[in-house]
N, C-alpha and C. Protein backbone atom coordinates (compact mmCIF):
# COMPACT_ATOMS: atom_id res chain seq x y z
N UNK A 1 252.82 170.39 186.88
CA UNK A 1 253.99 170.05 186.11
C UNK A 1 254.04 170.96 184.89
N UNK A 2 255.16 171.78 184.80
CA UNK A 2 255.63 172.73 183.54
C UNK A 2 256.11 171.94 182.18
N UNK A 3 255.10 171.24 181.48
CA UNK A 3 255.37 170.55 180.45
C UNK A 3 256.22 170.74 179.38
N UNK A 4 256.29 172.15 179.41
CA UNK A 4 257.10 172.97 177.91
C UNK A 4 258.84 172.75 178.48
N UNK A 5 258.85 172.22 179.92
CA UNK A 5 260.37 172.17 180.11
C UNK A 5 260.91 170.95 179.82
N UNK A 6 259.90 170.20 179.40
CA UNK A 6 260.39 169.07 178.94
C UNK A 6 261.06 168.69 177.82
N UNK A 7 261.81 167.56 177.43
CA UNK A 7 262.45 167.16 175.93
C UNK A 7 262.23 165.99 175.04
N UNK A 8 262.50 165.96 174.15
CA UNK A 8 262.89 164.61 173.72
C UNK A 8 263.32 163.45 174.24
N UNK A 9 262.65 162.57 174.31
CA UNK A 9 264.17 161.32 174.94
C UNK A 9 263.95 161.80 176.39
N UNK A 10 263.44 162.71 176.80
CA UNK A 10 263.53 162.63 177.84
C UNK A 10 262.29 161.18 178.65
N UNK A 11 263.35 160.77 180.08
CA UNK A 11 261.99 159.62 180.51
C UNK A 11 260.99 160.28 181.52
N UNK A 12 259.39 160.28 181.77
CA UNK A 12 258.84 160.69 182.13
C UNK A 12 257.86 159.57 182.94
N UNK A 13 257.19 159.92 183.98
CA UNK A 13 256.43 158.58 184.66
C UNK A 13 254.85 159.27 184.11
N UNK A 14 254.33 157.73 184.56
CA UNK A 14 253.40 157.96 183.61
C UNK A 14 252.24 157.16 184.90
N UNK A 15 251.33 158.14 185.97
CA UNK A 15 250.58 157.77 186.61
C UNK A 15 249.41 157.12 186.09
N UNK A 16 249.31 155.92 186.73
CA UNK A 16 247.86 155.14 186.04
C UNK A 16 246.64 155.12 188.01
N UNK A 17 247.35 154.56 188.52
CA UNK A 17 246.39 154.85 189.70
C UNK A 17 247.14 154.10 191.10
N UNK A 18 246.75 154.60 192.26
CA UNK A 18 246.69 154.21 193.59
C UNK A 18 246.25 154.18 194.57
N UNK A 19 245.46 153.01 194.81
CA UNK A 19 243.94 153.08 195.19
C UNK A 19 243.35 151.63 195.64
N UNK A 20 242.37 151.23 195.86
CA UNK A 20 242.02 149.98 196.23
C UNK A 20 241.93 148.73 195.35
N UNK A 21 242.51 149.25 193.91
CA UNK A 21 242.86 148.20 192.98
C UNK A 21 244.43 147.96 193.18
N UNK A 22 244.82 149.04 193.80
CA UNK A 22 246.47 148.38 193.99
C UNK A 22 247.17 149.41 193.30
N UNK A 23 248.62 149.57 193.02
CA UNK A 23 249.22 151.11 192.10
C UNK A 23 249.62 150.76 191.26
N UNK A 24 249.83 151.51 189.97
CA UNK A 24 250.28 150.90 188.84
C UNK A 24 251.29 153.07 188.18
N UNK A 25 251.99 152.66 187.68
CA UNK A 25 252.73 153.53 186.96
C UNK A 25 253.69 152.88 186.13
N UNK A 26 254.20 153.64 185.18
CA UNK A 26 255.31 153.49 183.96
C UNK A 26 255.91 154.10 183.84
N UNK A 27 257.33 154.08 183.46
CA UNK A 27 258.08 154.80 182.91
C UNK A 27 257.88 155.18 181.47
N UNK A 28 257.36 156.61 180.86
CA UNK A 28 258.29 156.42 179.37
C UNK A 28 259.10 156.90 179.49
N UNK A 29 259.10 157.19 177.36
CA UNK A 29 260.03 158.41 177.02
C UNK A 29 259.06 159.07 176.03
N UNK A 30 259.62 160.53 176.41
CA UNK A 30 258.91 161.37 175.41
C UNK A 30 259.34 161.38 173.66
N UNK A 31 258.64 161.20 172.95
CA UNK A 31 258.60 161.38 171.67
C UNK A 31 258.73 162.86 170.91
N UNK A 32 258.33 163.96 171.44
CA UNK A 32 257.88 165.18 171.23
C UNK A 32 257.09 165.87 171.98
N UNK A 33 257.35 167.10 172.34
CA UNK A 33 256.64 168.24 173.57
C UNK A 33 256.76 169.66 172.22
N UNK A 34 255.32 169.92 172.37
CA UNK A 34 255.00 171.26 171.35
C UNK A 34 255.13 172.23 172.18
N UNK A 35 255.76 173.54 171.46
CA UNK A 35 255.51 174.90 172.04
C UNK A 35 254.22 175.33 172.87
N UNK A 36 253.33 174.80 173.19
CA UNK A 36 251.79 175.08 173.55
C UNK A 36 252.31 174.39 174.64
N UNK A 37 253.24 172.82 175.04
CA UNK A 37 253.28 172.50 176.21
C UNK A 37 252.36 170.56 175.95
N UNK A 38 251.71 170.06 174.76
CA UNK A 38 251.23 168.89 174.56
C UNK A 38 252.48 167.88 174.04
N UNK A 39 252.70 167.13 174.82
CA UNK A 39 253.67 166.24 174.80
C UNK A 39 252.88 164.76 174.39
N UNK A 40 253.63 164.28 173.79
CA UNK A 40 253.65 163.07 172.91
C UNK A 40 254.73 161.90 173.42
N UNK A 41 254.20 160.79 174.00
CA UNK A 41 254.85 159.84 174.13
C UNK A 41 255.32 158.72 172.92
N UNK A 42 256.55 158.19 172.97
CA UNK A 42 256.39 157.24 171.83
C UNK A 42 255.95 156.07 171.77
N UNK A 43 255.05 155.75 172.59
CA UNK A 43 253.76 154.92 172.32
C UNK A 43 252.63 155.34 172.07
N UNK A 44 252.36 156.53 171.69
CA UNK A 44 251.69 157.53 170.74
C UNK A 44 250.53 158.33 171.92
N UNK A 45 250.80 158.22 172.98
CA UNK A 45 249.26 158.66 173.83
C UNK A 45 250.13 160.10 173.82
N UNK A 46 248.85 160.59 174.33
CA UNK A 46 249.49 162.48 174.24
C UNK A 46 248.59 162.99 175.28
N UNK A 47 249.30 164.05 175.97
CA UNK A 47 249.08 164.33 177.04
C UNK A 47 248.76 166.09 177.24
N UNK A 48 247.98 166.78 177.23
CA UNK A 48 247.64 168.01 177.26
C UNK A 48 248.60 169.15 178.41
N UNK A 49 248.68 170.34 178.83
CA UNK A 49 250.01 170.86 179.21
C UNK A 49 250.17 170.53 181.05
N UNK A 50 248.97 170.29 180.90
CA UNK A 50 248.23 169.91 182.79
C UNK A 50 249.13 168.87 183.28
N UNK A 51 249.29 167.50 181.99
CA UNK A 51 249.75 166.64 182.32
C UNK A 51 248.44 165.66 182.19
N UNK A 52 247.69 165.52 181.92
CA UNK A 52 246.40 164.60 181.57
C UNK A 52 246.41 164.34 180.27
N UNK A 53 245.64 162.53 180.31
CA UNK A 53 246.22 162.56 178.81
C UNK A 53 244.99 162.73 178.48
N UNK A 54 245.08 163.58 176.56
CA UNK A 54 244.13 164.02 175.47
C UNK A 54 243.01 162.88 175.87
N UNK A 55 241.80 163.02 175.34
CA UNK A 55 240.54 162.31 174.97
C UNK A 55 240.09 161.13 175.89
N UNK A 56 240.67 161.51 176.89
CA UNK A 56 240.15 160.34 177.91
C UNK A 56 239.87 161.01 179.04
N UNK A 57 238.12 160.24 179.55
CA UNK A 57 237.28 160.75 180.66
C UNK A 57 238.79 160.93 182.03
N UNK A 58 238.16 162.30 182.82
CA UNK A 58 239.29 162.66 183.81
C UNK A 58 239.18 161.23 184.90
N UNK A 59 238.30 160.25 184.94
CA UNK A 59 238.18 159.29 185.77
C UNK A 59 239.10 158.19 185.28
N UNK A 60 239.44 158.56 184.46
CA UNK A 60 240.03 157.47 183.90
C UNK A 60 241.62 157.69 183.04
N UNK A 61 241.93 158.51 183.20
CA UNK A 61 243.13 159.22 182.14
C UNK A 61 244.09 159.06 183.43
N UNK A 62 245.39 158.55 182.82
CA UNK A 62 246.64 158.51 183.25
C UNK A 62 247.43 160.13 182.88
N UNK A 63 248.56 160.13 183.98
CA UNK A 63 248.81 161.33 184.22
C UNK A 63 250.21 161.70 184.14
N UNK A 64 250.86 162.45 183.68
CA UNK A 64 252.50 162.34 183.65
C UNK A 64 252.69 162.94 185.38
N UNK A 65 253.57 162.10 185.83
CA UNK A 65 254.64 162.43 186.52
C UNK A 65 256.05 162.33 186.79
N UNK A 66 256.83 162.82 187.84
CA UNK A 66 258.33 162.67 187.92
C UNK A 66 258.84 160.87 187.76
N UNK A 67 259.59 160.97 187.21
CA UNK A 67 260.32 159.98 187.33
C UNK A 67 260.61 159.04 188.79
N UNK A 68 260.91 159.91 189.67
CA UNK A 68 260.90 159.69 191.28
C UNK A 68 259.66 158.98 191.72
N UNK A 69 258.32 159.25 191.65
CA UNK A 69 257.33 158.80 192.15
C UNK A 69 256.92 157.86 191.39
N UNK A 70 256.72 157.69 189.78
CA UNK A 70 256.34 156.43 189.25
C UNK A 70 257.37 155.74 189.87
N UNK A 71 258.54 155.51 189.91
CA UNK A 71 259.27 154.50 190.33
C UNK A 71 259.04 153.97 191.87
N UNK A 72 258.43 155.10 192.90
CA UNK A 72 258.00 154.88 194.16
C UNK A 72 256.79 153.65 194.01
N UNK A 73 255.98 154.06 192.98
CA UNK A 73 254.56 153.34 192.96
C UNK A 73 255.25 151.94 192.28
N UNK A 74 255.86 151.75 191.45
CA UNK A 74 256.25 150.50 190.81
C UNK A 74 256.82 149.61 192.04
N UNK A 75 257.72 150.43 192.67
CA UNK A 75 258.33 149.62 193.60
C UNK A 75 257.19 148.88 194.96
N UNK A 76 256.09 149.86 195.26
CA UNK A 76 255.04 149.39 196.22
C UNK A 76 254.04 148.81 195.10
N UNK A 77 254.05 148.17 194.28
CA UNK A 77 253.34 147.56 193.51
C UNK A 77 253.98 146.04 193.60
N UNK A 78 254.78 146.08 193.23
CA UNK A 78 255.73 144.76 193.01
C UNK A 78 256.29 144.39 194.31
N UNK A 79 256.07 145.14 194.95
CA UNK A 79 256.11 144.79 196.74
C UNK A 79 254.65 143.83 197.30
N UNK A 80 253.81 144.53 196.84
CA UNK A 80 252.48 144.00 197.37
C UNK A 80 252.37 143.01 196.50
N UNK A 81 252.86 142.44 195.13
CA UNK A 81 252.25 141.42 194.26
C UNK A 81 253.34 140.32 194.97
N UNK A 82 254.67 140.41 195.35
CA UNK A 82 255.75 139.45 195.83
C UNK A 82 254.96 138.96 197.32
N UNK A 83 253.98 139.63 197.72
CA UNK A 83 253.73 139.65 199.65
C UNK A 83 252.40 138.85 198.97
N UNK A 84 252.04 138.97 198.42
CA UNK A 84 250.50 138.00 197.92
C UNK A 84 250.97 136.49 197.04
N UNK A 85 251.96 136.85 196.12
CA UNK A 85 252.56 135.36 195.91
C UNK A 85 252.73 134.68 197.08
N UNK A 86 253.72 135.34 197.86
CA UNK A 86 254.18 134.38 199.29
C UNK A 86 252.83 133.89 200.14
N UNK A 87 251.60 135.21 200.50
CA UNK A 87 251.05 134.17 201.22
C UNK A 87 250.35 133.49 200.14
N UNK A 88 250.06 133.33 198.89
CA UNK A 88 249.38 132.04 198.51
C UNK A 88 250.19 131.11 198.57
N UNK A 89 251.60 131.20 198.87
CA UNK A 89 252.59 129.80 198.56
C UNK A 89 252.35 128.92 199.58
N UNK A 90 252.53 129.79 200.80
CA UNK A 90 252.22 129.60 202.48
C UNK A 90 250.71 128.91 202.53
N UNK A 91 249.50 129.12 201.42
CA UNK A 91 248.42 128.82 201.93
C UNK A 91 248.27 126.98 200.93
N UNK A 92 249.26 127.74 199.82
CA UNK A 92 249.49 125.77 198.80
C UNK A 92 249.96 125.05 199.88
N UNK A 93 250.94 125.47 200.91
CA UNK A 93 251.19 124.29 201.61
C UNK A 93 250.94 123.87 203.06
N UNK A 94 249.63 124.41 203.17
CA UNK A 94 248.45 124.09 204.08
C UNK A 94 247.71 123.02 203.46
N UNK A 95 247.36 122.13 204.10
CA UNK A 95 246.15 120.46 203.52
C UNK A 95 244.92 121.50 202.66
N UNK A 96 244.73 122.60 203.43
CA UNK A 96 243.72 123.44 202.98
C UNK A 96 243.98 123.73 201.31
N UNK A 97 244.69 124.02 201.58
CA UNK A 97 245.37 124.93 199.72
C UNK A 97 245.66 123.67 198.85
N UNK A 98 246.37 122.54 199.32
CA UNK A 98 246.67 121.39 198.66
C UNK A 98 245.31 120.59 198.64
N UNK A 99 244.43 121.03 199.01
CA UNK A 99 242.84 120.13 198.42
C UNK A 99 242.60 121.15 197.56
N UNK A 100 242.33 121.84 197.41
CA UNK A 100 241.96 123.39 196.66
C UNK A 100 242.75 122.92 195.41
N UNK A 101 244.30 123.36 195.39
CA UNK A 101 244.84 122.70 194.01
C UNK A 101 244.83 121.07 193.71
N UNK A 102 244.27 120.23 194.82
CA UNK A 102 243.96 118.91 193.75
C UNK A 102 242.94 119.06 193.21
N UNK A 103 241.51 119.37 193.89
CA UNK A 103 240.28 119.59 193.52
C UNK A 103 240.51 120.17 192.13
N UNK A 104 241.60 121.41 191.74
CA UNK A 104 241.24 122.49 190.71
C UNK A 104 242.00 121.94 189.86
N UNK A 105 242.81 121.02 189.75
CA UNK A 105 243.66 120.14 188.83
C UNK A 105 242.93 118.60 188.23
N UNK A 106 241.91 118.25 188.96
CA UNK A 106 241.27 117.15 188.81
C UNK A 106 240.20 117.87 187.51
N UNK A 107 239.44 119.14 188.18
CA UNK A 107 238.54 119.34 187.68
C UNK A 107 239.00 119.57 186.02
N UNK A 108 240.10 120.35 185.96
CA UNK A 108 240.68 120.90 184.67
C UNK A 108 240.71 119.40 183.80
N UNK A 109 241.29 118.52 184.93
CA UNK A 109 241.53 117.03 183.72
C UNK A 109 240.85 116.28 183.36
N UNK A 110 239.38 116.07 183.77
CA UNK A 110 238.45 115.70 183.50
C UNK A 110 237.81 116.94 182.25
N UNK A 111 237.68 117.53 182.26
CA UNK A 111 237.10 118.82 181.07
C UNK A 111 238.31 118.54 179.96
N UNK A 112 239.40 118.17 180.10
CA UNK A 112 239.88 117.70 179.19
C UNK A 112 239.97 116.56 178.27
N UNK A 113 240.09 115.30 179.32
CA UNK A 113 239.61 114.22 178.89
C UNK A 113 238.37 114.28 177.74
N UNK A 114 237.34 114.54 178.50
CA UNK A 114 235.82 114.84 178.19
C UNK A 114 236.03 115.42 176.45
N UNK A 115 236.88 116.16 176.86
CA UNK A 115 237.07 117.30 175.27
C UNK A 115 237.75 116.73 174.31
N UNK A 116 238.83 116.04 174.81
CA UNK A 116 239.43 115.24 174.13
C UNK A 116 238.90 113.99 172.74
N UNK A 117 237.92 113.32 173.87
CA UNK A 117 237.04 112.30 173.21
C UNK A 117 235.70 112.73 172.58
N UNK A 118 235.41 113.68 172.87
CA UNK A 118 234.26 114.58 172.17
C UNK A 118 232.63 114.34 173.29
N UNK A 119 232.63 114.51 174.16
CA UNK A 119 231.82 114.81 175.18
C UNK A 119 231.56 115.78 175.62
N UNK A 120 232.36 117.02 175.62
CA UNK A 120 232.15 118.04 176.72
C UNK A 120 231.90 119.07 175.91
N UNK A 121 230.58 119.56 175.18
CA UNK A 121 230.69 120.32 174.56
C UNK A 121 229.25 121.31 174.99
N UNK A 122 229.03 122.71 174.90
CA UNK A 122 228.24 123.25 175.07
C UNK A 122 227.36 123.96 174.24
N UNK A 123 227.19 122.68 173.63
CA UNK A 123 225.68 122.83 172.64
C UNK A 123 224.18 122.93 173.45
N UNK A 124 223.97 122.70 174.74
CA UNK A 124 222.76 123.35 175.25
C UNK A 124 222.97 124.03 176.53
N UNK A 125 223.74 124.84 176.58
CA UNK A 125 224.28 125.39 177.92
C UNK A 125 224.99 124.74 179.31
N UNK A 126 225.45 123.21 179.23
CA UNK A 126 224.85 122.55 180.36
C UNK A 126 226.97 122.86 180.92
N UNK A 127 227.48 123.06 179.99
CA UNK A 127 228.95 123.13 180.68
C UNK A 127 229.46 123.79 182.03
N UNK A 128 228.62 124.96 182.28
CA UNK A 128 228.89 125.49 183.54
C UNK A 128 228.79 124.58 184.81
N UNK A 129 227.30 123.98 184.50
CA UNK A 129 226.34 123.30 185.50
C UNK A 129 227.37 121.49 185.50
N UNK A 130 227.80 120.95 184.37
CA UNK A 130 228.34 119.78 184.65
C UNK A 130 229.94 120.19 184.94
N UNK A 131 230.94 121.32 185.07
CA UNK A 131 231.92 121.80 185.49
C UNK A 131 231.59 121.77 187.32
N UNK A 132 230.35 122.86 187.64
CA UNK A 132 230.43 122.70 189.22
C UNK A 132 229.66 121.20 189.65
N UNK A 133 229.22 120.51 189.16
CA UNK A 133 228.96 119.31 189.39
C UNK A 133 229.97 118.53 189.93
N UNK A 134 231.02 118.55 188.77
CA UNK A 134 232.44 117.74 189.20
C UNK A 134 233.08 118.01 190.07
N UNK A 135 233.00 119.93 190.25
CA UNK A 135 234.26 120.23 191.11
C UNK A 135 233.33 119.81 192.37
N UNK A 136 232.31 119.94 193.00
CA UNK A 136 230.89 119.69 194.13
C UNK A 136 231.81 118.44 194.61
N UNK A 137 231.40 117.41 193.10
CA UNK A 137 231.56 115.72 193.69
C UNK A 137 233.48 115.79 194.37
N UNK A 138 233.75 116.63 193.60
CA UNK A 138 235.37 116.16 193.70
C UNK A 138 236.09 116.58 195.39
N UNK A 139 235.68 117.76 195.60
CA UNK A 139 235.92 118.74 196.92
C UNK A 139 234.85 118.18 197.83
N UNK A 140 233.95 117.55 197.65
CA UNK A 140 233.27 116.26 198.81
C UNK A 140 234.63 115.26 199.37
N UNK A 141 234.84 114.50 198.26
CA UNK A 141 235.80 113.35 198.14
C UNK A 141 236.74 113.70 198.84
N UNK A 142 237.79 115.00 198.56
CA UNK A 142 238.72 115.56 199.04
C UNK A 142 238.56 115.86 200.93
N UNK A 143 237.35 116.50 201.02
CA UNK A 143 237.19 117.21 202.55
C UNK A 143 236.93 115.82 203.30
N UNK A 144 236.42 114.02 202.89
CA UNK A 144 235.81 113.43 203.54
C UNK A 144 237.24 112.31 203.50
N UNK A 145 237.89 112.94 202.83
CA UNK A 145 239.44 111.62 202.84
C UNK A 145 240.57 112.54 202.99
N UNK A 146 241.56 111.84 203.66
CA UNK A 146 242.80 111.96 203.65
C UNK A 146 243.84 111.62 202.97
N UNK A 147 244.73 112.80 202.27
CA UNK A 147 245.67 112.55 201.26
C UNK A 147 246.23 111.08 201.72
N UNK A 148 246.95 110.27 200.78
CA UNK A 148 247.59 108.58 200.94
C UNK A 148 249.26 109.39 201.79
N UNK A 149 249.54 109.83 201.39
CA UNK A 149 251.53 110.26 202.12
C UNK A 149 250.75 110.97 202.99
């Protein structure tokens, strides 16, 4: 990418990654592009003439690109997060998923209660250990009975 052809105001994509964490990109806008070709976003990161941004390991530095392709990656991003909502919706309304969220709604209200009245506190470490205790006893109860409706 020929950085020095860039402008002001102009919008630029801004590669973060696509890969087995899933894709992520942004749109900006540029703030300022120097004669040398180091462009400045106006959320202040700055980007050397390569297109890599300044002071960050190459494993890890986001990357300017076209406008066209961040918007490709946004769109298969928010594709794959809408296809993972749906099947968890599909799996809430399996008996399976609906013990799962009573179990994980019971457990939350009891740690509240508890907190509420001044019981549940982790002055000797024991909160982890009496948290899976409850959820243990609770997801027994659940797998050995059948919802009442």
């Amino acid at each position: 990418m020929d950085t020095t052809k860039l402008t002001s105001n102009q919008k630029i994509g801004v590669f973060y990654h696509d890969d087995n964490r899933g894709a992520k990109a942004k749109i900006e806008e540029i703030a300022k592009v120097s004669p040398t070709g180091y462009v400045t976003l106006k959320n202040g990161k700055r980007y050397n003439p390569k297109g890599y941004e300044v002071g960050i390991e190459i494993i890890d530095a986001t990357f300017l690109c076209s406008v066209e392709k961040a918007q490709a990656i946004i769109d298969k991003s928010l594709a794959f997060k809408q296809k993972k909502e749906e099947e968890y919706k599909a799996y809430l309304a399996t008996p399976e998923g609906q013990g799962q969220l009573a179990v994980q709604e019971a457990v939350e209200a009891v740690i509240k209660i508890l907190n509420k009245y001044g019981w549940y506190a982790d002055e000797h470490g024991h909160m982890d250990t009496l948290e899976s205790e409850i959820r243990i006893l609770i997801k027994q109860y659940v797998s050995e009975n059948n919802p009442i409706n």
